[in-house]
C-alpha atoms as a PDB file:
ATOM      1  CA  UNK A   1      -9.480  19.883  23.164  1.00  0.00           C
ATOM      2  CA  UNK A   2      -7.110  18.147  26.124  1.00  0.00           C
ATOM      3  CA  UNK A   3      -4.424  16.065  24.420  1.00  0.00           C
ATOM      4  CA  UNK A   4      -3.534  14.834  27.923  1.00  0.00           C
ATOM      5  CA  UNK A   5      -2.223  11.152  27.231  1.00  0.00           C
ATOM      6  CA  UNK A   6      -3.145   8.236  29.736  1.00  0.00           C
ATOM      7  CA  UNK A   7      -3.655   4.347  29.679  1.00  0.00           C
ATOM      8  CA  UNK A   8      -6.036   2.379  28.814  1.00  0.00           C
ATOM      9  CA  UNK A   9      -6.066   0.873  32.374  1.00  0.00           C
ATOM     10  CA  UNK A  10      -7.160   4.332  33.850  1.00  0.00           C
ATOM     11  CA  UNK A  11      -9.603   4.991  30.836  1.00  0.00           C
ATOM     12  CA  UNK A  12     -13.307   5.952  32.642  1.00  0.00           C
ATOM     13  CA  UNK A  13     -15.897   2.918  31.590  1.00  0.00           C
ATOM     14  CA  UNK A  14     -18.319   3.800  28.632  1.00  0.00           C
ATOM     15  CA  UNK A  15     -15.852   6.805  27.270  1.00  0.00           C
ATOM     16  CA  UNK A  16     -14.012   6.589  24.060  1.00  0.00           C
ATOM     17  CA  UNK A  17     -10.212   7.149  23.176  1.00  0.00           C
ATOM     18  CA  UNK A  18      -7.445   6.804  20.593  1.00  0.00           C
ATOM     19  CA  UNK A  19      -4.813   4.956  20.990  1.00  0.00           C
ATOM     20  CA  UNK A  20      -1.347   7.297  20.883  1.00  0.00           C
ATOM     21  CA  UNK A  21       1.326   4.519  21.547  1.00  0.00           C
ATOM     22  CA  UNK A  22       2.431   1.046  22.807  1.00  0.00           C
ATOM     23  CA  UNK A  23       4.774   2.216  25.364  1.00  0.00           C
ATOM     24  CA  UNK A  24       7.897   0.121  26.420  1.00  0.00           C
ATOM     25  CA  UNK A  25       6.285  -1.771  29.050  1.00  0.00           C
ATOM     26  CA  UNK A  26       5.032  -3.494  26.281  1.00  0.00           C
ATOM     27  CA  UNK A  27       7.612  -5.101  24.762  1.00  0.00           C
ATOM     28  CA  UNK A  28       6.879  -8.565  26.200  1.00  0.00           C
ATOM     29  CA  UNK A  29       3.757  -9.345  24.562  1.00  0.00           C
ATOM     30  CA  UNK A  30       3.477  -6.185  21.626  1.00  0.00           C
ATOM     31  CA  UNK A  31       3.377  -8.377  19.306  1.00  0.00           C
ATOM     32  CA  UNK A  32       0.366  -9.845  20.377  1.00  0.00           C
ATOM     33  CA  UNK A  33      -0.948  -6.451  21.062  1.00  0.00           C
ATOM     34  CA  UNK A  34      -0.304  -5.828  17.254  1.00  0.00           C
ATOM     35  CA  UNK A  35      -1.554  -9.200  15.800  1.00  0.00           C
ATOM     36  CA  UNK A  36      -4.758  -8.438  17.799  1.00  0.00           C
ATOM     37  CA  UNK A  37      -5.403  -4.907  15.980  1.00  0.00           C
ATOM     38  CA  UNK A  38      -4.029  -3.213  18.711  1.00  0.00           C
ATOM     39  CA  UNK A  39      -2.465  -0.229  16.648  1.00  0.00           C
ATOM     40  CA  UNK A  40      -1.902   3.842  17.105  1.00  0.00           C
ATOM     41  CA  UNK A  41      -4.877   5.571  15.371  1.00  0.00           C
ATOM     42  CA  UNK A  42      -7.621   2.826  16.492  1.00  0.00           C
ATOM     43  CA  UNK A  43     -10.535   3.891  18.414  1.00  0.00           C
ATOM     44  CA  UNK A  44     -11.084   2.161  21.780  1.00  0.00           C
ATOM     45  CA  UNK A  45     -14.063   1.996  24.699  1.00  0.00           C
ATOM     46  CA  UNK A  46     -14.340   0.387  27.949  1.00  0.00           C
ATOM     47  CA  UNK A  47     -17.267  -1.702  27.899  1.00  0.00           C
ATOM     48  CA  UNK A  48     -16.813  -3.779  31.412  1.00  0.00           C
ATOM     49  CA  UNK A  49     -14.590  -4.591  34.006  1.00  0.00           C
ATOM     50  CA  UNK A  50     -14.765  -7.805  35.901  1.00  0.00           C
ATOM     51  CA  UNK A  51     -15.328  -7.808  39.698  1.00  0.00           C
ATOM     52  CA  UNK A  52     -11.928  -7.836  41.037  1.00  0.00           C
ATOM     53  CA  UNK A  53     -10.741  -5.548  38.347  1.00  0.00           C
ATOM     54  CA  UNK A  54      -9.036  -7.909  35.971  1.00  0.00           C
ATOM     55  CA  UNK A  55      -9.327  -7.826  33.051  1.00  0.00           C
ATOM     56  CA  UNK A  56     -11.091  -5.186  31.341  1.00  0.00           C
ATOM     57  CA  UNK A  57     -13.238  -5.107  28.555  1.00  0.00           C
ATOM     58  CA  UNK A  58     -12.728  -3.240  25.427  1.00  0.00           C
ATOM     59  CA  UNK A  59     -14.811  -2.283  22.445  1.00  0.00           C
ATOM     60  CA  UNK A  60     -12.227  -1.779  18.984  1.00  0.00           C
ATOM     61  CA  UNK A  61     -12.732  -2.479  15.509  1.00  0.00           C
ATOM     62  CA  UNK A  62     -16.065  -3.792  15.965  1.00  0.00           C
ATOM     63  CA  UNK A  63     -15.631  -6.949  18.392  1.00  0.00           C
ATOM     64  CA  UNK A  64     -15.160  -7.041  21.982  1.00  0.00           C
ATOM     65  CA  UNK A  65     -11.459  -8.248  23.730  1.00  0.00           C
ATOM     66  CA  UNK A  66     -10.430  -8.873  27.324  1.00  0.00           C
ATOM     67  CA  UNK A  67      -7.245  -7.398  28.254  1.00  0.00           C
ATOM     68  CA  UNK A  68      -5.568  -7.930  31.792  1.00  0.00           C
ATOM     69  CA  UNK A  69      -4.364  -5.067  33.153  1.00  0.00           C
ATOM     70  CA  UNK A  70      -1.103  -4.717  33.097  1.00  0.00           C
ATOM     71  CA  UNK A  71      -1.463  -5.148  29.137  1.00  0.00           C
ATOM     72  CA  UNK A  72      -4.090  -2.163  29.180  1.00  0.00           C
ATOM     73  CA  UNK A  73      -1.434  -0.217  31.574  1.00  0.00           C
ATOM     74  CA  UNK A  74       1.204  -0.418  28.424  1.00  0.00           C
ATOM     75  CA  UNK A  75      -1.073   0.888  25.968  1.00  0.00           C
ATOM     76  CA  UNK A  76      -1.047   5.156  25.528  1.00  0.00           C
ATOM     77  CA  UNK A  77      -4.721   6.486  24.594  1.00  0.00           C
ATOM     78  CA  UNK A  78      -6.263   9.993  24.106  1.00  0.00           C
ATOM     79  CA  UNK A  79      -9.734  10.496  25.088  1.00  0.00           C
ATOM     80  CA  UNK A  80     -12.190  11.648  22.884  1.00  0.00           C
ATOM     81  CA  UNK A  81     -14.023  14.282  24.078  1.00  0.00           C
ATOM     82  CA  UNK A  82     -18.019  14.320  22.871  1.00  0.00           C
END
């Protein structure tokens, strides 16, 4: 199994990952990150993206949230191969 860590950003639409780590690009809003659920270990899809790119859609937890991009680009993930 590939290990190979990238962000959520770059994730393909409709696969699944875990995410690894916030990385420091983060540190602005992490906390909201956190408060939201957004924590190493949780599982994470791409469900949409919205016509110009921003933001993206993500399935965690069992709800839906919108991310912009540059949140998604601070968050580590590991996909999940099936």
């Amino acid at each position: 199994m590939d290990t190979q860590e990238l962000t959520l950003d770059r994730l393909t639409f409709g696969k699944e990952a875990v995410i690894a780590k916030l990385l420091p690009d983060s540190l602005p809003f992490r906390r909201k990150l956190l408060a939201m659920g957004i924590t190493p270990g949780c599982k994470v899809s791409v469900v949409r993206v919205a016509p110009l790119g921003d933001p993206l859609e993500i399935n965690m937890r069992g709800f839906l949230l919108c991310l912009r991009r540059q949140e998604a680009a601070s968050i580590a993930v590991v996909e999940i191969e099936k």
